[in-house]
N, C-alpha and C. Protein backbone atom coordinates (compact mmCIF):
# COMPACT_ATOMS: atom_id res chain seq x y z
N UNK A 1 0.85 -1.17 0.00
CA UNK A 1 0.00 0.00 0.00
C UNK A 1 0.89 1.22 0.00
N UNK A 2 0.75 1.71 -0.87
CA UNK A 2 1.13 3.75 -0.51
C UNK A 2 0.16 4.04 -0.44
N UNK A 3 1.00 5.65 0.27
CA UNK A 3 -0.38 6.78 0.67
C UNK A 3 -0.13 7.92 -0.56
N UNK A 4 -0.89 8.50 -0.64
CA UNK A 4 -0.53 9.43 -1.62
C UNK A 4 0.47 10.84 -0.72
N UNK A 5 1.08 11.46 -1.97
CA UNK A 5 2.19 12.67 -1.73
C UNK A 5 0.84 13.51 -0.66
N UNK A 6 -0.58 13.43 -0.75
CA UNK A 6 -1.03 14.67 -0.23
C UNK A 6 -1.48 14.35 1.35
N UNK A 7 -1.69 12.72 1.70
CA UNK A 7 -1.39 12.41 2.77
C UNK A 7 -0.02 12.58 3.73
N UNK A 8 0.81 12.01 2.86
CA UNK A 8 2.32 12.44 3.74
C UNK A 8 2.42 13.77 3.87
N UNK A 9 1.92 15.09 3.02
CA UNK A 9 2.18 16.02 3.68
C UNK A 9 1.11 16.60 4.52
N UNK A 10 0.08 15.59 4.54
CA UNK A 10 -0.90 16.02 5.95
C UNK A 10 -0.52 15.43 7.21
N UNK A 11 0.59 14.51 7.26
CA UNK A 11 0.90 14.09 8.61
C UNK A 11 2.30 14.80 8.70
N UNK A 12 3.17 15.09 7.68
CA UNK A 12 4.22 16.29 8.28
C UNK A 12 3.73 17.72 8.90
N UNK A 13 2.69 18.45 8.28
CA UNK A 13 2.33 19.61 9.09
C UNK A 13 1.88 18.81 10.28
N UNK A 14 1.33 17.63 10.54
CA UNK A 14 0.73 17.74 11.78
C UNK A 14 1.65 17.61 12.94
N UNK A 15 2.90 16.61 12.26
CA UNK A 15 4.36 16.21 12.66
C UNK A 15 4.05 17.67 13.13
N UNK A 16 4.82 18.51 12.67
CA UNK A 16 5.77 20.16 12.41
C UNK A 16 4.84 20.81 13.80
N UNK A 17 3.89 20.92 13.30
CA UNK A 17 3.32 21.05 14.94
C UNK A 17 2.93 20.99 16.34
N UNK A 18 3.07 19.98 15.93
CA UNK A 18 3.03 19.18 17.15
C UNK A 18 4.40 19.26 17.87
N UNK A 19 5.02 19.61 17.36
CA UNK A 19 6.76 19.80 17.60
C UNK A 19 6.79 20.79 17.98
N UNK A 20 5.90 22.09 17.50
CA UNK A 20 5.99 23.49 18.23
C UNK A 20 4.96 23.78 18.80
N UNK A 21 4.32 23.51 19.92
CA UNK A 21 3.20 23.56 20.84
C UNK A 21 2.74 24.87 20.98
N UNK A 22 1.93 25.30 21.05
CA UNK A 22 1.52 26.73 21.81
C UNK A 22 2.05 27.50 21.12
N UNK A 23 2.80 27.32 19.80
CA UNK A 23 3.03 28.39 18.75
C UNK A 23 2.78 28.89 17.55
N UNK A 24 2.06 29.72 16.90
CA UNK A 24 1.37 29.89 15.94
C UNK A 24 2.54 29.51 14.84
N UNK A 25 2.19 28.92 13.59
CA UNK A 25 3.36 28.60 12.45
C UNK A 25 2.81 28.97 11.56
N UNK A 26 3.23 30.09 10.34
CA UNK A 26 3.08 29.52 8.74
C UNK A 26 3.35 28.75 7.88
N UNK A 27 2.38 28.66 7.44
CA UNK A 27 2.55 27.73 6.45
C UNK A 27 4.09 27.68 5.39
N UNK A 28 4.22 28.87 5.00
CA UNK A 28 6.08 28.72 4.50
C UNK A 28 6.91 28.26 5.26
N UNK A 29 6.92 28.80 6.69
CA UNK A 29 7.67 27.76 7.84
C UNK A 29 7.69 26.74 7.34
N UNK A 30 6.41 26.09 7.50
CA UNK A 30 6.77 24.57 7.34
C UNK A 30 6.95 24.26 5.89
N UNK A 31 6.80 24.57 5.06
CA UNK A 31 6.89 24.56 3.55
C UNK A 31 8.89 24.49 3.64
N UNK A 32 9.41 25.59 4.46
CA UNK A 32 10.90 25.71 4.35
C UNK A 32 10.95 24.54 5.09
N UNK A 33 10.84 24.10 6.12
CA UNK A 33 11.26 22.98 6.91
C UNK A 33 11.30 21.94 6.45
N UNK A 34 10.37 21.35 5.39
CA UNK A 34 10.44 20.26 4.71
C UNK A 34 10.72 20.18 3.20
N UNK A 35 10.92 21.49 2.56
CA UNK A 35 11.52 21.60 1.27
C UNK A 35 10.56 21.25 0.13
N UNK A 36 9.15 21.67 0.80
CA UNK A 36 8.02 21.21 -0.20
C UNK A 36 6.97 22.67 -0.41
N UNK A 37 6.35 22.36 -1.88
CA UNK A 37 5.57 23.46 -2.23
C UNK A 37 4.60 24.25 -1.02
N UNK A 38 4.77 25.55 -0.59
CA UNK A 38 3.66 25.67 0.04
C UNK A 38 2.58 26.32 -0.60
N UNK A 39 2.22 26.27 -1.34
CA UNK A 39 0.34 25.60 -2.30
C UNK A 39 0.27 24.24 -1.80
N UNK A 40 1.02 23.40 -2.18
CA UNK A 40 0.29 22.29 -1.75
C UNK A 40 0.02 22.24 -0.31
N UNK A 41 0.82 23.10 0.45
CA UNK A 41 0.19 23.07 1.85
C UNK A 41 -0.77 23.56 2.64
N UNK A 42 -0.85 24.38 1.97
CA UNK A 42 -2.29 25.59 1.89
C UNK A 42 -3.23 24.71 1.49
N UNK A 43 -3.58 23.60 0.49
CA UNK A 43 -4.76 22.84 0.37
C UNK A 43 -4.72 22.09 1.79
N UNK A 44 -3.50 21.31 2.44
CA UNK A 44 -3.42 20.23 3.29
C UNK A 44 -4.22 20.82 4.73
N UNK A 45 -3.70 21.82 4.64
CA UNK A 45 -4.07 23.25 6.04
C UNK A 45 -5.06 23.64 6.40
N UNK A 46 -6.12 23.92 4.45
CA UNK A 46 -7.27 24.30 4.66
C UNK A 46 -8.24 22.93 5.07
N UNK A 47 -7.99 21.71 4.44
CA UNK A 47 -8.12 20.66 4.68
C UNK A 47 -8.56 20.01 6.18
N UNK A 48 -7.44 20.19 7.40
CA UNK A 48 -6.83 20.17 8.59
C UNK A 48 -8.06 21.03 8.86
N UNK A 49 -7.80 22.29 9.09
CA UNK A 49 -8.93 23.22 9.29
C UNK A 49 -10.13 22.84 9.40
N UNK A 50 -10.61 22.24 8.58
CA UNK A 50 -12.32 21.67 8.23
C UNK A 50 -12.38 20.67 8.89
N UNK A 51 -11.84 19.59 8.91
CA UNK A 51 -11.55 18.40 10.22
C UNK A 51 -11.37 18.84 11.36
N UNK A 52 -11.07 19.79 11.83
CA UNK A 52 -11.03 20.33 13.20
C UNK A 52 -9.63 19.78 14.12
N UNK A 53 -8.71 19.54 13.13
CA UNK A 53 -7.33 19.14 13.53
C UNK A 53 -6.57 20.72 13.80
N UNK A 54 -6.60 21.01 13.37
CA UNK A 54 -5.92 22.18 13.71
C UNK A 54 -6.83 23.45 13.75
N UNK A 55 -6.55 24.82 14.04
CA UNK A 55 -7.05 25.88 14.04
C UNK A 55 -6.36 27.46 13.16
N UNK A 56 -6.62 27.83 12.18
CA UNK A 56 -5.89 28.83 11.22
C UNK A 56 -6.45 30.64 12.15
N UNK A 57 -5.49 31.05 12.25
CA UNK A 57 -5.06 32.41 12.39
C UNK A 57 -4.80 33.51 11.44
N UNK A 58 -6.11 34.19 10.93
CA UNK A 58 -5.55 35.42 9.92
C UNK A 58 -5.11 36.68 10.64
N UNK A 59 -4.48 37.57 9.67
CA UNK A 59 -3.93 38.58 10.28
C UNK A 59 -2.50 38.52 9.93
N UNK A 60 -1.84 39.90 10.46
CA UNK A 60 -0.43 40.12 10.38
C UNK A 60 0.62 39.13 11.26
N UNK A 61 0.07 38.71 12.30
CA UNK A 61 0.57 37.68 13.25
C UNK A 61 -0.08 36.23 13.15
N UNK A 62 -0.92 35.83 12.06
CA UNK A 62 -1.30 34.18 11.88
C UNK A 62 -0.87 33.79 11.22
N UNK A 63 -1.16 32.48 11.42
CA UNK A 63 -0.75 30.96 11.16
C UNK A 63 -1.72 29.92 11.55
N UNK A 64 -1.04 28.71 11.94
CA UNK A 64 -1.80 28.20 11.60
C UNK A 64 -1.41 27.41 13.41
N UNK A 65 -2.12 26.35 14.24
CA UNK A 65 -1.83 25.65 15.50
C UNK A 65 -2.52 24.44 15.73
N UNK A 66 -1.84 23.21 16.50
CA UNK A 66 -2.52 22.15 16.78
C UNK A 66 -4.30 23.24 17.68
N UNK A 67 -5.48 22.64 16.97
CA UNK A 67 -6.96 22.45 17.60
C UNK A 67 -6.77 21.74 18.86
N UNK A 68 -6.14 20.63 19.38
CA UNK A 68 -6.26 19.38 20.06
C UNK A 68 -5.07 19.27 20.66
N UNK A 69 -5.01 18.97 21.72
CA UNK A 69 -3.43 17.90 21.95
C UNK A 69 -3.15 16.87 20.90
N UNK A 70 -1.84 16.50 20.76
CA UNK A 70 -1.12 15.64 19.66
C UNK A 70 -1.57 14.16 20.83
N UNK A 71 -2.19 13.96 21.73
CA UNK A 71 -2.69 12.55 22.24
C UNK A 71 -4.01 12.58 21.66
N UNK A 72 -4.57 13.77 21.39
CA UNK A 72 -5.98 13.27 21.19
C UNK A 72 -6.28 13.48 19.69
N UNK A 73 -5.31 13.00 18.39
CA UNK A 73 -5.36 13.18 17.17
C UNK A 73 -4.62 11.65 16.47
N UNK A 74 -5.83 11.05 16.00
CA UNK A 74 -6.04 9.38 15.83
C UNK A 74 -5.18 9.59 14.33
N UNK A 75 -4.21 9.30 13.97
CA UNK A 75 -3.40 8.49 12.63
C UNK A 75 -4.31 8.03 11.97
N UNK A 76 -5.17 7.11 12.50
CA UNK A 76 -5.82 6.31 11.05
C UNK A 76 -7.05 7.34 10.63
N UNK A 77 -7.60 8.12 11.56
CA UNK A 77 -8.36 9.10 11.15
C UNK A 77 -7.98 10.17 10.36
N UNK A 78 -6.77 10.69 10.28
CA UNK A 78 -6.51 11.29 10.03
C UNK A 78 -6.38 10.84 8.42
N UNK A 79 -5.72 9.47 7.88
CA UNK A 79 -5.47 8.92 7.00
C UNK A 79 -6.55 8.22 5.92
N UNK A 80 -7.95 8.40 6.66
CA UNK A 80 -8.27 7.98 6.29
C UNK A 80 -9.49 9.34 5.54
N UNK A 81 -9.18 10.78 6.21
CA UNK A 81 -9.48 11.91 5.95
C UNK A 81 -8.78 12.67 4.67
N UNK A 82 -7.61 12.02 4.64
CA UNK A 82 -6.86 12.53 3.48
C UNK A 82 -6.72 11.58 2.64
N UNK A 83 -6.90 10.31 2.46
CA UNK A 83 -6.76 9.65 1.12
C UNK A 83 -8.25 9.42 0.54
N UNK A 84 -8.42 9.68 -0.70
CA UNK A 84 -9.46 9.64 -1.51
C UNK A 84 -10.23 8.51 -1.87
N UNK A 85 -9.54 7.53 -1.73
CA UNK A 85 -10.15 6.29 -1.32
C UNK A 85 -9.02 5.45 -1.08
N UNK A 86 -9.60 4.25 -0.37
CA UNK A 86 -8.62 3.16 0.38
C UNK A 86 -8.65 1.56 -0.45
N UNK A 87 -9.20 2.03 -1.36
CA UNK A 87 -9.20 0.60 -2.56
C UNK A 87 -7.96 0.73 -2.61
N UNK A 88 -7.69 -0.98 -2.67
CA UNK A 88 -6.04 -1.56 -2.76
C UNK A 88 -6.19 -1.91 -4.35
N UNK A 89 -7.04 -2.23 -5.15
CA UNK A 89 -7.21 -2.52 -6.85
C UNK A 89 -8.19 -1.84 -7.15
N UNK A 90 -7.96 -1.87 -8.48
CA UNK A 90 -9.26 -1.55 -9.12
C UNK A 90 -10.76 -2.35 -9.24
N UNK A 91 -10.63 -3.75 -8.75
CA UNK A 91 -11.55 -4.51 -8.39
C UNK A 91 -12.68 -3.99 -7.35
N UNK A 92 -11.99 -3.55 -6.22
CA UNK A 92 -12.95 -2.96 -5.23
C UNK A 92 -14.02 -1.97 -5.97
N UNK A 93 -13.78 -0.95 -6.90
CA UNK A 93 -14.74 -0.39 -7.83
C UNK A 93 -16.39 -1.22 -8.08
N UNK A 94 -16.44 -2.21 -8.19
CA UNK A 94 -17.22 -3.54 -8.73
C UNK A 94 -17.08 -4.79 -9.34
N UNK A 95 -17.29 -5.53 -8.96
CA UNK A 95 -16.87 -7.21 -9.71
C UNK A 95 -16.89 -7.16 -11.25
N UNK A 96 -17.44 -6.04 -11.96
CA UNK A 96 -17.18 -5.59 -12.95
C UNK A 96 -16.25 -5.37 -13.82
N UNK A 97 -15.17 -4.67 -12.68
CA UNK A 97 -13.96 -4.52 -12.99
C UNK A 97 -12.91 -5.64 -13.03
N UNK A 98 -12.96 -6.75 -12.65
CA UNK A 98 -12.41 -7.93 -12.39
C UNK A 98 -12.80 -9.29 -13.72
N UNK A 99 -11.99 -9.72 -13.98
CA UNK A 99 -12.68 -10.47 -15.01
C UNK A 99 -12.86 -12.01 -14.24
N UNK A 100 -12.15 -12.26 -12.85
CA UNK A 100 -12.68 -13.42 -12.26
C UNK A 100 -13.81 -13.47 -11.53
N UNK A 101 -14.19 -11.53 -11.02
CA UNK A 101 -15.42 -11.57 -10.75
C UNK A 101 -15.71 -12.15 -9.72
N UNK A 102 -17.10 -12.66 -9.13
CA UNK A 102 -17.01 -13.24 -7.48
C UNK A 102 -16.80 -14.12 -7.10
N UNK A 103 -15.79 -14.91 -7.80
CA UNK A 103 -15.10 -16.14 -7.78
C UNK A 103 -13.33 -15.44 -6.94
N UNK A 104 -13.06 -14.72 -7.45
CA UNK A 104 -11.56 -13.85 -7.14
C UNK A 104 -11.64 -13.90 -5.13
N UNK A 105 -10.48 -14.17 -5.01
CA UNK A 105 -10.33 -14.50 -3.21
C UNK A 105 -9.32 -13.48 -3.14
N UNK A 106 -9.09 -12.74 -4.11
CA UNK A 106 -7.52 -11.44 -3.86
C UNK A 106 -8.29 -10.45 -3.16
N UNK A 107 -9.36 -10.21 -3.98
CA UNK A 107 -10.11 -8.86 -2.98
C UNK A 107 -10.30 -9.03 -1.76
N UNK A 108 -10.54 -10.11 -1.11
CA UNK A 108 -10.97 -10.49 0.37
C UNK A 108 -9.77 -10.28 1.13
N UNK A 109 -8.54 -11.00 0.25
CA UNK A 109 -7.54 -10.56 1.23
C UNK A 109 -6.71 -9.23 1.11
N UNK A 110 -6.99 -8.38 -0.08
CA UNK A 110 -6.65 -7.21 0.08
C UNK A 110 -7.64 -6.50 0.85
N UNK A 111 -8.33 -6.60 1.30
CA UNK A 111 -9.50 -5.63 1.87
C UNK A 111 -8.89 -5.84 3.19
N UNK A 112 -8.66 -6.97 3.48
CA UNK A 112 -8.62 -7.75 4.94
C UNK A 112 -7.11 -6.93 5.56
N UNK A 113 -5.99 -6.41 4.32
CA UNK A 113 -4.63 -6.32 4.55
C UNK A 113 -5.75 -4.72 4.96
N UNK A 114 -5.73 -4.31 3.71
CA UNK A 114 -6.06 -2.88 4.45
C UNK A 114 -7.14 -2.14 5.73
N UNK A 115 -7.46 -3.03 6.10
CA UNK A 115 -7.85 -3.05 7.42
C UNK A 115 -7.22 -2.75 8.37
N UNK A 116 -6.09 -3.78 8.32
CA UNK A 116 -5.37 -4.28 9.37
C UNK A 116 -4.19 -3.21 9.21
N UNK A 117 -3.86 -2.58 8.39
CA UNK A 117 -2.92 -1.41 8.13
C UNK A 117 -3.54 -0.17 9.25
N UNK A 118 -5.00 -0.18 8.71
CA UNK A 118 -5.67 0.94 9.19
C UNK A 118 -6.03 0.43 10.86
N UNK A 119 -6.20 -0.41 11.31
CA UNK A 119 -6.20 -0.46 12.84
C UNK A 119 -4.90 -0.59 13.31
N UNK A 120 -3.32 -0.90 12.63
CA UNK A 120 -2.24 -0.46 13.30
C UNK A 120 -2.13 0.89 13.13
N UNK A 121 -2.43 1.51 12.22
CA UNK A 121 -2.59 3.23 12.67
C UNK A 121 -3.06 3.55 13.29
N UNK A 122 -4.30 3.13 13.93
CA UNK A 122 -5.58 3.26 14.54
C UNK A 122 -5.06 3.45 16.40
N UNK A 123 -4.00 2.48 16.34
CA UNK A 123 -3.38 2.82 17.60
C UNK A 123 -2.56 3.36 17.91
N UNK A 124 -2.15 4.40 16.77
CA UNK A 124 -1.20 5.13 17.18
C UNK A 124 -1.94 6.50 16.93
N UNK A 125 -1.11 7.77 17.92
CA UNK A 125 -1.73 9.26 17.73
C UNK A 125 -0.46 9.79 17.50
N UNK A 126 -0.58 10.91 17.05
CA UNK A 126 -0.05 12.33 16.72
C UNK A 126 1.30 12.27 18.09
N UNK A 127 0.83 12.32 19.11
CA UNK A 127 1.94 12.30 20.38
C UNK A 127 2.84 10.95 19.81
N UNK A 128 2.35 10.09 19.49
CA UNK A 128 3.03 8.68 19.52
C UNK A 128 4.35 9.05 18.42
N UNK A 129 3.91 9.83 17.40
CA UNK A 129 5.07 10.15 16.39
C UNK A 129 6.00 11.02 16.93
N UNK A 130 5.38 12.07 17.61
CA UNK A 130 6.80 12.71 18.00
C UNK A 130 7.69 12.37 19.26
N UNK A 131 7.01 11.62 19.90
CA UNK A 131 7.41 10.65 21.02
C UNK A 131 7.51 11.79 22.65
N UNK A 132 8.32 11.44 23.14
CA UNK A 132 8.82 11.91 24.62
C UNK A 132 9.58 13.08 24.10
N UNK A 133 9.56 14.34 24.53
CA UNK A 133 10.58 15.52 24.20
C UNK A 133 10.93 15.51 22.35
N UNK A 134 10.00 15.23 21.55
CA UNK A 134 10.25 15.74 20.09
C UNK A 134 11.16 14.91 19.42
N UNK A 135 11.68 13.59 19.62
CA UNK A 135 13.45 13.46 18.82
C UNK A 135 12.77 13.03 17.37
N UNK A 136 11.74 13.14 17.01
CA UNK A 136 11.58 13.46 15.72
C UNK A 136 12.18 14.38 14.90
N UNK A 137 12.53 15.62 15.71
CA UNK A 137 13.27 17.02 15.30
C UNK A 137 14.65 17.03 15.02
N UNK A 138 15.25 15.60 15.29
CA UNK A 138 16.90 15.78 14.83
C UNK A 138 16.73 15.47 13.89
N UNK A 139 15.64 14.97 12.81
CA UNK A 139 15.37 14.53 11.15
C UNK A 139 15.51 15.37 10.54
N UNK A 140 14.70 16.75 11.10
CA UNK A 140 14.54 17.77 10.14
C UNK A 140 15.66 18.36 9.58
N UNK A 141 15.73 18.98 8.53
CA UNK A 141 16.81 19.37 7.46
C UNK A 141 17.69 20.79 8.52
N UNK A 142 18.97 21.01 8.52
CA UNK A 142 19.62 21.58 9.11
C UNK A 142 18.76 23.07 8.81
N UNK A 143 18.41 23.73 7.90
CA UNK A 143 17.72 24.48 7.87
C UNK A 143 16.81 25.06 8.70
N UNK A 144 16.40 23.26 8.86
CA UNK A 144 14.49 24.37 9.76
C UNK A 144 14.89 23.90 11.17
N UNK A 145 15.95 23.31 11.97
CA UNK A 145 16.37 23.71 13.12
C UNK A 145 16.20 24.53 14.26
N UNK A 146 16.31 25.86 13.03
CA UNK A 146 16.29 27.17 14.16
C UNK A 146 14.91 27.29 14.51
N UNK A 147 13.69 26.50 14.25
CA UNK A 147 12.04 26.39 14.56
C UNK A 147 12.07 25.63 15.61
N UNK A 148 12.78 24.62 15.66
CA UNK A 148 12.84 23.45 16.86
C UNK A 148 13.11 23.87 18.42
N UNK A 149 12.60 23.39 19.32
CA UNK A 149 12.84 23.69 20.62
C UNK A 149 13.76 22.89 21.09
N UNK A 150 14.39 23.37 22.13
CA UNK A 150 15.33 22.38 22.96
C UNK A 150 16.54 22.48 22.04
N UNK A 151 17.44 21.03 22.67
CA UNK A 151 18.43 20.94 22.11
C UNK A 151 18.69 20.63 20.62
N UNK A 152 17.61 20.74 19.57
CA UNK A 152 17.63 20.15 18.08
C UNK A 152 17.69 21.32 17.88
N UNK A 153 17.99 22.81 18.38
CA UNK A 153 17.99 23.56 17.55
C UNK A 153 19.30 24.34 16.78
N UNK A 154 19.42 24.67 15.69
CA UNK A 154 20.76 24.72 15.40
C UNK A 154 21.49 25.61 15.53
N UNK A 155 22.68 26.04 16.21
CA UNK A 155 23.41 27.65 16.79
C UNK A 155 23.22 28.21 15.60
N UNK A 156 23.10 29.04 15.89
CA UNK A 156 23.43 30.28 14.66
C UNK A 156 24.86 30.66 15.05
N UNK A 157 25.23 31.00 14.03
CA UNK A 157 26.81 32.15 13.87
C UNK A 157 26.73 33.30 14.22
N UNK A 158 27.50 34.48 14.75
CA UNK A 158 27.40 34.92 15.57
C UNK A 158 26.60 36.32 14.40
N UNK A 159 26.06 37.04 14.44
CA UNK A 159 25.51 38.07 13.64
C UNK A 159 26.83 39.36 13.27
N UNK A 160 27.27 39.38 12.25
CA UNK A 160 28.25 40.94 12.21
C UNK A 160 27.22 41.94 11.88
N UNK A 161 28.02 43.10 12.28
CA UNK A 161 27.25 44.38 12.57
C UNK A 161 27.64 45.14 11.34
N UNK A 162 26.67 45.42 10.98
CA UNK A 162 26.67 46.18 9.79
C UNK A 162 26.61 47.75 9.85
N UNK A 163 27.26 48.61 9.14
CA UNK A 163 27.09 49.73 9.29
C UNK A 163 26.27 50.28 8.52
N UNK A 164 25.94 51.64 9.40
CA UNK A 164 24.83 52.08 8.71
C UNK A 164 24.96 53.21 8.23
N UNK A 165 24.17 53.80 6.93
CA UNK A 165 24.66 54.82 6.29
C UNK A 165 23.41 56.05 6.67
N UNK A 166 24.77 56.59 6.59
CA UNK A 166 23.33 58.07 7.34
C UNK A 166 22.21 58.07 6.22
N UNK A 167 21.20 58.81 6.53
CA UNK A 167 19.78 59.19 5.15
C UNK A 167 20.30 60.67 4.59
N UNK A 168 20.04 60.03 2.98
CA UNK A 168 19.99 61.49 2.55
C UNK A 168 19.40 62.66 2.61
N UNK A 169 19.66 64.07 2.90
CA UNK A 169 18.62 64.70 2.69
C UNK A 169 17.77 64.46 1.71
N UNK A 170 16.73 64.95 2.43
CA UNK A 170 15.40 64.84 1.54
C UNK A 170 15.56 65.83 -0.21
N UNK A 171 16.24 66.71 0.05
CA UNK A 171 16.55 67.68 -1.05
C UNK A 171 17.33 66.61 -1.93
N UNK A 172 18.32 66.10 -1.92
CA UNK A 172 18.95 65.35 -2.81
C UNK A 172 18.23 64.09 -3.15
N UNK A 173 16.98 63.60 -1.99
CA UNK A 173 16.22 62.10 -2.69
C UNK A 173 14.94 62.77 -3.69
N UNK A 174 14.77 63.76 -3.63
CA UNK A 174 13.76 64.95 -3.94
C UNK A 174 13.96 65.66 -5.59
N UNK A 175 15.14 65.90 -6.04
CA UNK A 175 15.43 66.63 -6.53
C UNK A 175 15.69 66.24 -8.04
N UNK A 176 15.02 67.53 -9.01
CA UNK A 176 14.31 67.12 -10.60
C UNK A 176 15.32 66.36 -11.21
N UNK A 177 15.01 65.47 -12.10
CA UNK A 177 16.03 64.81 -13.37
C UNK A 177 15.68 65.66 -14.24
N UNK A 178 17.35 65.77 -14.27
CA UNK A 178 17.43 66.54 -15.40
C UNK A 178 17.60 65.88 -16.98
């Protein structure tokens, strides 16, 4: 079984957040953190939003924040919110599609596999991925570091000071072309 590209990036924002608690994030944040389009995350977000997984913030200061604690946000729900359907063949469509038709014993046991996929997700939550204190966060790309709490986050170099140039008078930023 795969999940599709638009599932995996509905369980990395949820990852990404869950990693920064109590802090509002944009969506480019996490778009930089994982090196993926943010359009496509803006669908995943607005998505999240409508499920009541998370909560979006407009304004000069929003973003986007876990709705819920990361214990009380079910994996297989979540997975089963973002993939468009959970047919393992094209058989599941109708016996139609099958030329052995209701004689075929593959569908029974593909149905049966994807079940059983979906109740081992089923026991795991949102907390369960990022575990005890985040060490999900030493994965992330050296880049998005400096988002991370605790010790995953990456020093910065020390800042040089730049000088600054006085402002021109206004007469000389002002004044006709000739």
């Amino acid at each position: 079984m795969r999940l599709t590209t638009y599932t995996d990036f509905t369980l990395r924002v949820l990852i990404y957040l869950a990693l920064h608690p109590g802090r509002v994030v944009t969506v480019g944040e996490i778009a930089r953190a994982y090196d993926v389009s943010a359009a496509h995350l803006n669908k995943v977000v607005q998505r999240l939003a409508l499920a009541g997984e998370i909560e979006t913030l407009r304004g000069r200061h929003g973003g986007v924040r876990l709705a819920k604690p990361p214990a009380a946000i079910n994996i297989a729900a979540v997975v089963r919110d973002a993939e468009p359907d959970m047919d393992l063949a094209p058989c599941f469509a109708g016996s139609e599609a099958c030329v052995l038709g209701r004689c075929c014993l593959l569908q029974g046991a593909l149905r049966r596999a994807g079940q059983a996929f979906l109740a081992e997700l089923g026991r795991s939550t949102l907390a369960d991925l990022i575990g005890p204190g985040g060490p999900t966060a030493g994965v992330f790309p050296a880049r998005a570091r400096e988002h991370l709490p605790g010790p995953w986050r990456r020093r910065a170099a020390p800042r040089q000071r730049l000088a600054v140039a006085a402002p021109r008078a206004a007469s000389a930023v002002l004044a006709p072309i000739r």
